[in-house]
PDB file of N, CA and C in Angstrom:
ATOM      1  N   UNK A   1      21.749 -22.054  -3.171  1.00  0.00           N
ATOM      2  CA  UNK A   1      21.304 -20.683  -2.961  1.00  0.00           C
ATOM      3  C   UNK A   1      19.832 -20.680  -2.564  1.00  0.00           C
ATOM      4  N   UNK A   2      19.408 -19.927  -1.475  1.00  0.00           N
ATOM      5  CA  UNK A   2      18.405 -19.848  -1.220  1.00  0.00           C
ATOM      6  C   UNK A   2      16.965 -18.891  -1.904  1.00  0.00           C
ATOM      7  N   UNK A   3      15.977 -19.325  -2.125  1.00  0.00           N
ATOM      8  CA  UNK A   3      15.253 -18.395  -3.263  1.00  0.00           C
ATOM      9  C   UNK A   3      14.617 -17.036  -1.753  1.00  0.00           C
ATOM     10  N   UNK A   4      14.576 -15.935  -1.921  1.00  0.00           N
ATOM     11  CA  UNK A   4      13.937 -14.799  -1.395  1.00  0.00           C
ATOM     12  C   UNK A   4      12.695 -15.162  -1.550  1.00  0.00           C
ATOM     13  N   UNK A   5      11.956 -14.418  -0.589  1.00  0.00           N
ATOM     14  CA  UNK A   5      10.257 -14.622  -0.996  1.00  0.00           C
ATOM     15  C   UNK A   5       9.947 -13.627  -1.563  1.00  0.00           C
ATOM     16  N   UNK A   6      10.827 -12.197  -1.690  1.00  0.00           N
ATOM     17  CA  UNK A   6      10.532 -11.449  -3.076  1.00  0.00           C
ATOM     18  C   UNK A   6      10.092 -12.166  -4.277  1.00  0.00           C
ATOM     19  N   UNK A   7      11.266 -13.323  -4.757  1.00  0.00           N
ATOM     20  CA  UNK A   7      11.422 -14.187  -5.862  1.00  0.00           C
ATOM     21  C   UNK A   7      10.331 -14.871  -5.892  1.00  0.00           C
ATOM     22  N   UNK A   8       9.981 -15.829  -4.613  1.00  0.00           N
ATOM     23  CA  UNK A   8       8.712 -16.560  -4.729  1.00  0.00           C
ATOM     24  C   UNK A   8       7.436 -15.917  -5.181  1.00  0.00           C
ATOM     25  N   UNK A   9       7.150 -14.752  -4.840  1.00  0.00           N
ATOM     26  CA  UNK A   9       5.935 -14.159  -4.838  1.00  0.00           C
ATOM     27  C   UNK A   9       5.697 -13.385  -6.323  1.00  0.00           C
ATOM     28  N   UNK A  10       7.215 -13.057  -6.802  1.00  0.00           N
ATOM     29  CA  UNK A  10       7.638 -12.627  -8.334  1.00  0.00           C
ATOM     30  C   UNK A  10       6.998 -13.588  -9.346  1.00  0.00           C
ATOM     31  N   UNK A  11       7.831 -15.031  -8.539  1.00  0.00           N
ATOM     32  CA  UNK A  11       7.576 -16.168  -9.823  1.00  0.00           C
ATOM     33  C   UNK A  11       5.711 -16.364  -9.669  1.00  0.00           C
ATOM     34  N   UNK A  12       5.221 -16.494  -8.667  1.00  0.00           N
ATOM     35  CA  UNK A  12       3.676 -16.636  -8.720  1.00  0.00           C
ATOM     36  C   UNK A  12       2.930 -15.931  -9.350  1.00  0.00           C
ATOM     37  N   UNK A  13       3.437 -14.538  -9.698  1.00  0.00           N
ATOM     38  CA  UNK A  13       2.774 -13.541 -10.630  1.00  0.00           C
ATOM     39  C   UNK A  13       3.083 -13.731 -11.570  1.00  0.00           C
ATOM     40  N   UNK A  14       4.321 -14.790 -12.310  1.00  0.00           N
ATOM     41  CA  UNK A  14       4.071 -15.315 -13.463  1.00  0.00           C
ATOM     42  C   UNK A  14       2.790 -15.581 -13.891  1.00  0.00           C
ATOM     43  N   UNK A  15       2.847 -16.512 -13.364  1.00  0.00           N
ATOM     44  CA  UNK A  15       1.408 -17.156 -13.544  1.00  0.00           C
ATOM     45  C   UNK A  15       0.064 -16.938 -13.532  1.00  0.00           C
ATOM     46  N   UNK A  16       0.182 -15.722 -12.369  1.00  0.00           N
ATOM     47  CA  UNK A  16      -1.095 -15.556 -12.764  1.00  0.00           C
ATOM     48  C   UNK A  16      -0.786 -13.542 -11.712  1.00  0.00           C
ATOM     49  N   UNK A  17      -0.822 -12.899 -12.813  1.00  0.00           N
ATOM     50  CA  UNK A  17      -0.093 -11.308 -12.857  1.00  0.00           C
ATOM     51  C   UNK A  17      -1.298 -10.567 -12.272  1.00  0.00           C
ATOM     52  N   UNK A  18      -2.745 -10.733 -12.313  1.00  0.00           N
ATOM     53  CA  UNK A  18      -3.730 -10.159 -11.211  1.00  0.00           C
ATOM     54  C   UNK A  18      -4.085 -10.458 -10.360  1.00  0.00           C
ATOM     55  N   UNK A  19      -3.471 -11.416  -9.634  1.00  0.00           N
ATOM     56  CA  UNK A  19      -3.753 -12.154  -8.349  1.00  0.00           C
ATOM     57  C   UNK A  19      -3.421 -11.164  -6.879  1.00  0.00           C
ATOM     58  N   UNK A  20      -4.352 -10.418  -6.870  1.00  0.00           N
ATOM     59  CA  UNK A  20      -3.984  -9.171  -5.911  1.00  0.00           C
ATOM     60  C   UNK A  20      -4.007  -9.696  -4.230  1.00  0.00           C
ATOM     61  N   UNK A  21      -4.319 -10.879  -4.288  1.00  0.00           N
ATOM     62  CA  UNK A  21      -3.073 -11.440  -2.837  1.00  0.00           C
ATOM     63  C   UNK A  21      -1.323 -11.522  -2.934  1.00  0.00           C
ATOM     64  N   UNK A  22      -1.503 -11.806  -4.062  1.00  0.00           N
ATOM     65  CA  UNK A  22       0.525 -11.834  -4.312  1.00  0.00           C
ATOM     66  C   UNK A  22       0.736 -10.890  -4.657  1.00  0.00           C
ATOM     67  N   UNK A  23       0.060  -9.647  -5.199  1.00  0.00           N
ATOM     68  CA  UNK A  23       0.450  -8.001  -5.392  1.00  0.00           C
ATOM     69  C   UNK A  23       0.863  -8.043  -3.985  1.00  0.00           C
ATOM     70  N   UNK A  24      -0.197  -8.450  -3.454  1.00  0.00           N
ATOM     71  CA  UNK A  24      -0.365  -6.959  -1.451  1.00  0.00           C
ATOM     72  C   UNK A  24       0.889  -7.886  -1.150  1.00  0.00           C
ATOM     73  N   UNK A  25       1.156  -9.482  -1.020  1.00  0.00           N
ATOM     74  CA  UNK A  25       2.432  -9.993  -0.478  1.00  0.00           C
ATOM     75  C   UNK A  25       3.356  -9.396  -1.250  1.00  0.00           C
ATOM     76  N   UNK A  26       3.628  -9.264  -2.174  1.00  0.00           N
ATOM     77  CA  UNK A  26       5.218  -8.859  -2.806  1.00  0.00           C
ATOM     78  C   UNK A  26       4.775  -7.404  -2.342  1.00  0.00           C
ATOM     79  N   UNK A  27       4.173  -6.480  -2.331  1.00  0.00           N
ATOM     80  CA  UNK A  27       4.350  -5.151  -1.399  1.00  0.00           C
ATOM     81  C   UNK A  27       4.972  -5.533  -0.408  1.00  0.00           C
ATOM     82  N   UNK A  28       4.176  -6.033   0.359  1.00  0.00           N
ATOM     83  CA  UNK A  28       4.741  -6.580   1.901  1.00  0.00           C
ATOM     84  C   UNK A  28       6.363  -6.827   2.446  1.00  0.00           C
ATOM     85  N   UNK A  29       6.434  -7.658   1.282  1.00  0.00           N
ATOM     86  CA  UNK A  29       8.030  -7.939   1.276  1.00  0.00           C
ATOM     87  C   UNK A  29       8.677  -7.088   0.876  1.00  0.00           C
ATOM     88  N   UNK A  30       8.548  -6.544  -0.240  1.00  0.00           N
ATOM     89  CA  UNK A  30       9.609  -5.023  -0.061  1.00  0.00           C
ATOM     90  C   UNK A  30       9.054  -4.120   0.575  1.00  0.00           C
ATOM     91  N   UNK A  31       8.406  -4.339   1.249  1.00  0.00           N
ATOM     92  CA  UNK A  31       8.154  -3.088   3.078  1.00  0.00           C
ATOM     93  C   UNK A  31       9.333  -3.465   3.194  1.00  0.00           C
ATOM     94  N   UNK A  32       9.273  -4.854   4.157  1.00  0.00           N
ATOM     95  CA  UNK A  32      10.068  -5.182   5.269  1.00  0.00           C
ATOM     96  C   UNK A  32      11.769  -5.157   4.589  1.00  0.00           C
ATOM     97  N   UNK A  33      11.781  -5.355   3.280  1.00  0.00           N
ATOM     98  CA  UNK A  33      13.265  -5.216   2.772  1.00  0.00           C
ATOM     99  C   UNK A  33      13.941  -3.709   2.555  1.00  0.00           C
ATOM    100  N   UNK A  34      12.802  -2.668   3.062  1.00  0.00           N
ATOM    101  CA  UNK A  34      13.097  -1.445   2.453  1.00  0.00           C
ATOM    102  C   UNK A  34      13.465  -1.148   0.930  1.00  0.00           C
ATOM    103  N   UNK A  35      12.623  -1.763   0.292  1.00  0.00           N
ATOM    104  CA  UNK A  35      12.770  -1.310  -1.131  1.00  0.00           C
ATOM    105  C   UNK A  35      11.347  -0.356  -1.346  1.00  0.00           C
ATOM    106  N   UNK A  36      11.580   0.673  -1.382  1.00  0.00           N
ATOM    107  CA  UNK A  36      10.226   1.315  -0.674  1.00  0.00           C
ATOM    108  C   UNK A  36       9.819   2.166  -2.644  1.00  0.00           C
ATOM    109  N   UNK A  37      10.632   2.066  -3.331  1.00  0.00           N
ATOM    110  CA  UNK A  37      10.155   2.424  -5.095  1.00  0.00           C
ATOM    111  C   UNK A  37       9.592   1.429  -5.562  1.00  0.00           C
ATOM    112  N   UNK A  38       9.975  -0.127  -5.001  1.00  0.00           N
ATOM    113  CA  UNK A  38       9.326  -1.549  -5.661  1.00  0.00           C
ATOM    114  C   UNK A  38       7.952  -1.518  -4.800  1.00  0.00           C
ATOM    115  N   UNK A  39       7.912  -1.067  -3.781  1.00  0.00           N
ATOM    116  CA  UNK A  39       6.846  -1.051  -3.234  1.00  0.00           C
ATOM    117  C   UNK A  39       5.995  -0.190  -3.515  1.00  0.00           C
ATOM    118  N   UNK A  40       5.771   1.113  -3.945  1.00  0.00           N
ATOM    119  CA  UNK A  40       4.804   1.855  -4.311  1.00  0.00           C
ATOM    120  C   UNK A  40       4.764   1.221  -5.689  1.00  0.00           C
ATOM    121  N   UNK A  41       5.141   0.724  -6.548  1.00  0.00           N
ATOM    122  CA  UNK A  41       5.147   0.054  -8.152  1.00  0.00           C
ATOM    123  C   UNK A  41       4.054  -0.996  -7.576  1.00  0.00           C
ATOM    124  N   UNK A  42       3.701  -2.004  -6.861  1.00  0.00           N
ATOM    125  CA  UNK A  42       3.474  -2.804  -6.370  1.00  0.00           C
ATOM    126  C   UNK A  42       2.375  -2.280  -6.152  1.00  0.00           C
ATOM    127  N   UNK A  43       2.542  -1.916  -4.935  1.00  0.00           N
ATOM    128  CA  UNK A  43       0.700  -1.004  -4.177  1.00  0.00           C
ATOM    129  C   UNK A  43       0.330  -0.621  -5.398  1.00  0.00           C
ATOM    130  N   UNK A  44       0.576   0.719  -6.061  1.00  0.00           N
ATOM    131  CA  UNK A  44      -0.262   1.321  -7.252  1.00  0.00           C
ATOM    132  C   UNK A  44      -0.915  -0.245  -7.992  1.00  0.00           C
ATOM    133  N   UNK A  45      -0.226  -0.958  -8.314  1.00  0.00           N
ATOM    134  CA  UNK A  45      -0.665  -1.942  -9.423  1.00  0.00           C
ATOM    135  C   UNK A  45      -1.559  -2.977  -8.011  1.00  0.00           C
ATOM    136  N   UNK A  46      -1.602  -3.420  -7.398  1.00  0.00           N
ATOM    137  CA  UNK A  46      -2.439  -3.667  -6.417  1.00  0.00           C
ATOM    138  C   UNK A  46      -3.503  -2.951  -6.186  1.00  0.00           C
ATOM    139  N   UNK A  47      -3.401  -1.375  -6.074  1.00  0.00           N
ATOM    140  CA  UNK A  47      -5.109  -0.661  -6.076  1.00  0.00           C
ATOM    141  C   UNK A  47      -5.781  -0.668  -7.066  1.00  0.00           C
ATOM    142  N   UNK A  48      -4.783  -0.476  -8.296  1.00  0.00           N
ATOM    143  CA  UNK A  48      -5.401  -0.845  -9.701  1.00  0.00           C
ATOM    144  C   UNK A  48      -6.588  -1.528  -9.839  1.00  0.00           C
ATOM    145  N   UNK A  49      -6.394  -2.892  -9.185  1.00  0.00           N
ATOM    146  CA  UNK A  49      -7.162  -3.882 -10.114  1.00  0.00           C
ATOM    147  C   UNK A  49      -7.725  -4.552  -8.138  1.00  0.00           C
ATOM    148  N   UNK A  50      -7.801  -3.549  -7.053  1.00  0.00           N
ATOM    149  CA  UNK A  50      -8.293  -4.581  -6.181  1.00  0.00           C
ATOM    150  C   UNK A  50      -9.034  -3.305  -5.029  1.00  0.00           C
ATOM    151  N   UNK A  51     -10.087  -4.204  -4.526  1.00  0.00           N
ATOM    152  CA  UNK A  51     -10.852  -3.215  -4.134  1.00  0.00           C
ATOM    153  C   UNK A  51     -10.640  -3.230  -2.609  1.00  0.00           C
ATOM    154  N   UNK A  52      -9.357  -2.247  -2.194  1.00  0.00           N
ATOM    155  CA  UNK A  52      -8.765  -2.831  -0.835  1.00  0.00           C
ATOM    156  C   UNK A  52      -9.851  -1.760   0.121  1.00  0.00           C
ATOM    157  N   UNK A  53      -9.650  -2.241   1.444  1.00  0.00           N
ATOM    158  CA  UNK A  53     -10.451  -2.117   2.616  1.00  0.00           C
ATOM    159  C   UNK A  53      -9.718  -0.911   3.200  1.00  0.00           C
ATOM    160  N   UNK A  54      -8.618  -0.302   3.038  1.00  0.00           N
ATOM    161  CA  UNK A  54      -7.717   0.879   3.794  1.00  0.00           C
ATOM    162  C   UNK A  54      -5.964   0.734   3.460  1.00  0.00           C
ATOM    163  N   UNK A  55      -5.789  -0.818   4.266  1.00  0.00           N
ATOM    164  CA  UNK A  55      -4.566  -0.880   4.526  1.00  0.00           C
ATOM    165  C   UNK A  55      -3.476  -0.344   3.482  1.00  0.00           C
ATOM    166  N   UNK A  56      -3.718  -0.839   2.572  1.00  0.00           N
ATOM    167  CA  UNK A  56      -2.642  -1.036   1.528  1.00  0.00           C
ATOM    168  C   UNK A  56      -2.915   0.584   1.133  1.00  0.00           C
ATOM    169  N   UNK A  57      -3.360   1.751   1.079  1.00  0.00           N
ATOM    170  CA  UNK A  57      -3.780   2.965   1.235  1.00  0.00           C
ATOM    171  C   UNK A  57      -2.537   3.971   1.983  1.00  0.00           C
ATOM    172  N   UNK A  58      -2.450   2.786   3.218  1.00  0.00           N
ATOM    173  CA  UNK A  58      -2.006   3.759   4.378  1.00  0.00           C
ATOM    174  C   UNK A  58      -0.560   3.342   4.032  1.00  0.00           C
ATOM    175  N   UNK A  59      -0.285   1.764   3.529  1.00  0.00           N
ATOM    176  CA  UNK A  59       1.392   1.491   3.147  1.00  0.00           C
ATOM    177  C   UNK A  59       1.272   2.358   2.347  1.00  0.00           C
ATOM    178  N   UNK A  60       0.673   2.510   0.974  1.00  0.00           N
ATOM    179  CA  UNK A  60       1.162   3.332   0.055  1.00  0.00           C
ATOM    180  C   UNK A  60       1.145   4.893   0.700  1.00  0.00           C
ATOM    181  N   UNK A  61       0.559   5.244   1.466  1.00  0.00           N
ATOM    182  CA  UNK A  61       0.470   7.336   1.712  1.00  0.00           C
ATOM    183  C   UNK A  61       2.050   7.423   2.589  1.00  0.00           C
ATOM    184  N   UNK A  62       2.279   5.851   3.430  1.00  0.00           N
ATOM    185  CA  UNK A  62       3.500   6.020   3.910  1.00  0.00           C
ATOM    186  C   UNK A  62       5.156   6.099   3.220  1.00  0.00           C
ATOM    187  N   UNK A  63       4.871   5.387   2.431  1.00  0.00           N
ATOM    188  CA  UNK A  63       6.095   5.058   1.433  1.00  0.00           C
ATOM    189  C   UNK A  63       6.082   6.602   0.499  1.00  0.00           C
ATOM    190  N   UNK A  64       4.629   6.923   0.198  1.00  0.00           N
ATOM    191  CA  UNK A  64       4.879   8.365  -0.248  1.00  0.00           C
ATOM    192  C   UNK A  64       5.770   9.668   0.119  1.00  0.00           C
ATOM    193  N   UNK A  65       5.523   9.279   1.723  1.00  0.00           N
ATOM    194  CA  UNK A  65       5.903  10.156   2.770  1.00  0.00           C
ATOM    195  C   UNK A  65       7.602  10.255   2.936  1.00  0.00           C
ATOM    196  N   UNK A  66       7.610   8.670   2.528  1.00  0.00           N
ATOM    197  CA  UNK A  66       9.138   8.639   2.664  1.00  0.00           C
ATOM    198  C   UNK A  66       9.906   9.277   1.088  1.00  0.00           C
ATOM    199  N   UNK A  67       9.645   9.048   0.562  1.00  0.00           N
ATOM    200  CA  UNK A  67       9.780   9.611  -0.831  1.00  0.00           C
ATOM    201  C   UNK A  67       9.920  11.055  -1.355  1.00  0.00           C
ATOM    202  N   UNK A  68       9.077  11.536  -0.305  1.00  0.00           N
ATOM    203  CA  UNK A  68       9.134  13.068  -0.073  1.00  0.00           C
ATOM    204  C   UNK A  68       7.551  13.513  -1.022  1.00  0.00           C
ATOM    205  N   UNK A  69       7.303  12.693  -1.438  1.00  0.00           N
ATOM    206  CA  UNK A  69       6.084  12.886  -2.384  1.00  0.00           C
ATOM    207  C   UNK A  69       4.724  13.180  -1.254  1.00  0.00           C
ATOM    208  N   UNK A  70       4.928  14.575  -0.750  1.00  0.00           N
ATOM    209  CA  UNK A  70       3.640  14.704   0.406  1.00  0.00           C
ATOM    210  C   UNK A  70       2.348  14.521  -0.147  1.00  0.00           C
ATOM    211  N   UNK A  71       2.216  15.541  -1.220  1.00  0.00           N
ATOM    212  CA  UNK A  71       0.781  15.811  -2.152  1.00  0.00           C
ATOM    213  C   UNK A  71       0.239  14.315  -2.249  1.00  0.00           C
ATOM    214  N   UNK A  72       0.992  13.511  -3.023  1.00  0.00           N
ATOM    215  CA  UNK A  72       0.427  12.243  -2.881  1.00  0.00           C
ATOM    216  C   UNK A  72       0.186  11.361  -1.667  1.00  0.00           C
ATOM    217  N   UNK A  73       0.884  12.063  -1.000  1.00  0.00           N
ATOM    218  CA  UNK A  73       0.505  10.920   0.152  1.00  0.00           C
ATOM    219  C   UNK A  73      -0.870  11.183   1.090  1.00  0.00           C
ATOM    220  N   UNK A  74      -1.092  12.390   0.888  1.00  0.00           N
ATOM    221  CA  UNK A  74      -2.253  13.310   1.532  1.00  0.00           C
ATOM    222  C   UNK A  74      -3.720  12.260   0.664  1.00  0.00           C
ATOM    223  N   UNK A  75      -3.302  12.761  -0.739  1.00  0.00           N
ATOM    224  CA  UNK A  75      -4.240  12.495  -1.587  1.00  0.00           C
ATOM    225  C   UNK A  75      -5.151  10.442  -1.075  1.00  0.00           C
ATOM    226  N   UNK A  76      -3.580  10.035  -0.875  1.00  0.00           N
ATOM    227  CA  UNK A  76      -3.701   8.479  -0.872  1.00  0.00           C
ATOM    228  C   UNK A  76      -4.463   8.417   0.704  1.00  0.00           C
ATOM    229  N   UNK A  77      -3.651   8.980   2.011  1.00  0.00           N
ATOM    230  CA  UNK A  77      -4.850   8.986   2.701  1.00  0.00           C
ATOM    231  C   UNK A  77      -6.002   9.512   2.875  1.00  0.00           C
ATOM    232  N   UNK A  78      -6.772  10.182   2.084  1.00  0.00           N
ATOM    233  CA  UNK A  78      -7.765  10.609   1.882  1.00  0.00           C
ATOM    234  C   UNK A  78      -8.888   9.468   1.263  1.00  0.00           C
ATOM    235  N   UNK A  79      -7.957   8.981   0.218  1.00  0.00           N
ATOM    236  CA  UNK A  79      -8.111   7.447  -0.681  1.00  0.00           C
ATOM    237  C   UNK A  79      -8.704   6.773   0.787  1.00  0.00           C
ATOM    238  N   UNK A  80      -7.632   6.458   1.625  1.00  0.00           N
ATOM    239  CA  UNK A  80      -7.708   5.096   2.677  1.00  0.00           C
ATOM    240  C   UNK A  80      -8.857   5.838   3.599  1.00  0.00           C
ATOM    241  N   UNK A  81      -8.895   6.679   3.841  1.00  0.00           N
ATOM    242  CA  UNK A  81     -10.203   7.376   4.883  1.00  0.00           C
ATOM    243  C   UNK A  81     -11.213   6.646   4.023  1.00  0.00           C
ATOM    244  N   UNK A  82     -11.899   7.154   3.186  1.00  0.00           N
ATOM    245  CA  UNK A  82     -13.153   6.310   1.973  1.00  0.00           C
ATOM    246  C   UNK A  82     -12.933   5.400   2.243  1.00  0.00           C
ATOM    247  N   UNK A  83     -12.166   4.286   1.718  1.00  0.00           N
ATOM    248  CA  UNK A  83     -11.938   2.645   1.399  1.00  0.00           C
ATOM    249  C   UNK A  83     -12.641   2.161   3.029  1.00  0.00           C
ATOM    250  N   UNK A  84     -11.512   2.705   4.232  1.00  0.00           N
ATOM    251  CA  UNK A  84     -12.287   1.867   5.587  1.00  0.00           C
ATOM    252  C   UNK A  84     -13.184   2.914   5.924  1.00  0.00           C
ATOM    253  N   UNK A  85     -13.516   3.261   5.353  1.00  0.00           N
ATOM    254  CA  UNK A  85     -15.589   3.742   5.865  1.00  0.00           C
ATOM    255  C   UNK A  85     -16.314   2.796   5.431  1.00  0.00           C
ATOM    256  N   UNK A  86     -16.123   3.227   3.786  1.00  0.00           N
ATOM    257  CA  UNK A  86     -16.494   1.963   2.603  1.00  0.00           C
ATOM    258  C   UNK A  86     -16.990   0.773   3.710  1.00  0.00           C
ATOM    259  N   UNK A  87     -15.949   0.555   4.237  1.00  0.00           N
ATOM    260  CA  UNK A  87     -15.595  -1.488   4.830  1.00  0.00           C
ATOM    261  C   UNK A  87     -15.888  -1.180   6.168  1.00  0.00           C
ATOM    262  N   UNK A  88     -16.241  -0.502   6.364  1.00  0.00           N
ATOM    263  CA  UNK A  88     -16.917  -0.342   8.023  1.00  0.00           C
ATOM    264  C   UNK A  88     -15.299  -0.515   9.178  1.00  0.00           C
ATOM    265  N   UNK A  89     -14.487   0.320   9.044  1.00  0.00           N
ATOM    266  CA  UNK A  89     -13.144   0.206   9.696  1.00  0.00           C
ATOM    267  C   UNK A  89     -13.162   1.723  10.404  1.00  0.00           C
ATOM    268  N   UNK A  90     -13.843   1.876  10.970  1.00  0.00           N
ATOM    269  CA  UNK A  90     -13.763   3.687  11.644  1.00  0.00           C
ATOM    270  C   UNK A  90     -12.285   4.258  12.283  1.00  0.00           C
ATOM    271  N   UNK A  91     -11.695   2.585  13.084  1.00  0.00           N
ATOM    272  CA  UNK A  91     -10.690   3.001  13.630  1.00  0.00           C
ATOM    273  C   UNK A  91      -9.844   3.432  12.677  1.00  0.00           C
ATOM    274  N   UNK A  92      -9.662   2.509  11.414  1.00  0.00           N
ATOM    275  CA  UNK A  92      -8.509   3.087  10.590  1.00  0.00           C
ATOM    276  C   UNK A  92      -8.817   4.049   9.620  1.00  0.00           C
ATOM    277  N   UNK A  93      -9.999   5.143   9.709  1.00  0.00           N
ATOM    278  CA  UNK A  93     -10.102   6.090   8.980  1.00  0.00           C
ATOM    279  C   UNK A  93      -9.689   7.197  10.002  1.00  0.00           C
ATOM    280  N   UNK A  94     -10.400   6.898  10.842  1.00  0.00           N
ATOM    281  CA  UNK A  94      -9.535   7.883  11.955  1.00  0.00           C
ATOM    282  C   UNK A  94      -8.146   7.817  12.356  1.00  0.00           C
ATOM    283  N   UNK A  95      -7.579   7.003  12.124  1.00  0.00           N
ATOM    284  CA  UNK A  95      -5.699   7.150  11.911  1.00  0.00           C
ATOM    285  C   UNK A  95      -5.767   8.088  10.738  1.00  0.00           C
ATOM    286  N   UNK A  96      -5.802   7.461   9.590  1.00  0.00           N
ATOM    287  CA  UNK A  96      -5.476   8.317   8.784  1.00  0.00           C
ATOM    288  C   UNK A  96      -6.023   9.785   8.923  1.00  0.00           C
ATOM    289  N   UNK A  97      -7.000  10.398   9.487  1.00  0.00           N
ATOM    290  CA  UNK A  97      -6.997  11.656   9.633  1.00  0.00           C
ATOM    291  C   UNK A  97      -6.423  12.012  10.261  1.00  0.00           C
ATOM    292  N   UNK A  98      -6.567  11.680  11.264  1.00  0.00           N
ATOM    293  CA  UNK A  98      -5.259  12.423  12.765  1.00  0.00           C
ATOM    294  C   UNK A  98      -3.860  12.255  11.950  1.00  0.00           C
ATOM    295  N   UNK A  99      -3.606  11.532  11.034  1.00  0.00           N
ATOM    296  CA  UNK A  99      -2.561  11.820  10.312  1.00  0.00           C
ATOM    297  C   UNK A  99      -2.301  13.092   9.445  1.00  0.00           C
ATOM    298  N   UNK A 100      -3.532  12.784   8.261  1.00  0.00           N
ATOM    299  CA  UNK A 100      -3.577  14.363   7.641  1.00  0.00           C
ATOM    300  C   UNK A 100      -3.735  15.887   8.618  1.00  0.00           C
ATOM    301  N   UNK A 101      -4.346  15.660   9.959  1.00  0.00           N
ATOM    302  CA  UNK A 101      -4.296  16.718  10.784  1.00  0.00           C
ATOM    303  C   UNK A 101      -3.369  17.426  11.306  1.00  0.00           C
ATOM    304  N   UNK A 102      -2.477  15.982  11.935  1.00  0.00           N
ATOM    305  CA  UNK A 102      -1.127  16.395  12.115  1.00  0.00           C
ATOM    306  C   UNK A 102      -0.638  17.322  11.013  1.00  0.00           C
ATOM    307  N   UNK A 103      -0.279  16.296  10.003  1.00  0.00           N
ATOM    308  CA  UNK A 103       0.551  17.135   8.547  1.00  0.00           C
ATOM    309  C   UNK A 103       0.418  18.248   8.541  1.00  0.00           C
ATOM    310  N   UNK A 104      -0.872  18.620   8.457  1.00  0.00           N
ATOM    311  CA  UNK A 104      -1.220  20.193   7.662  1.00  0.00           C
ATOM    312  C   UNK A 104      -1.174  21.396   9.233  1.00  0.00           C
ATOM    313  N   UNK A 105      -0.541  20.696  10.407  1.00  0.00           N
ATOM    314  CA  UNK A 105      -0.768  21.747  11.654  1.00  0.00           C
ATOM    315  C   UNK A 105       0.853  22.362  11.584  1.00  0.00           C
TER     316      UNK A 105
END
């Protein structure tokens, strides 16, 4: 049987459970698997404890979106606008607004 890299990235957080490169990868992987509830569990506990630059902002306001959870997802890109200013990322603060712009038109 072959191990998932869900599993791999699971078992590495054994070991060591704040390692917020294997948070953002096990997000990652349940992106792409569409497990999109393991994935906001994931992101949240990833922003927790890590001082991200946007991205992981914009997965989480998206997975919100899908969820139906708008309020939060507004809130979270608002989050990711700050974070890539913060980090000098203009382009991706300006996604996320033209996002919230859209929304609220």
């Amino acid at each position: 049987m072959t191990t998932s890299r869900i599993d791999i990235f699971k078992q590495m957080l054994v070991s060591d459970p704040v390692d917020s490169s294997i948070l953002f990868g096990l997000a990652k992987e349940y992106e792409k698997a569409g497990q999109t509830q393991e994935m906001i569990e994931t992101l949240e506990r990833y922003l927790a404890i890590s001082d991200d630059e946007g991205n992981a902002h914009g997965m989480l306001a998206r997975a919100y979106e899908t969820t139906g959870q708008s309020d939060k997802a507004q809130e979270t890109y608002q989050r990711g606008i700050e974070a890539a200013t913060k980090h000098g990322h203009p382009s991706m603060a300006q996604e996320y607004r033209t996002i919230l712009e859209t929304e609220s038109s």
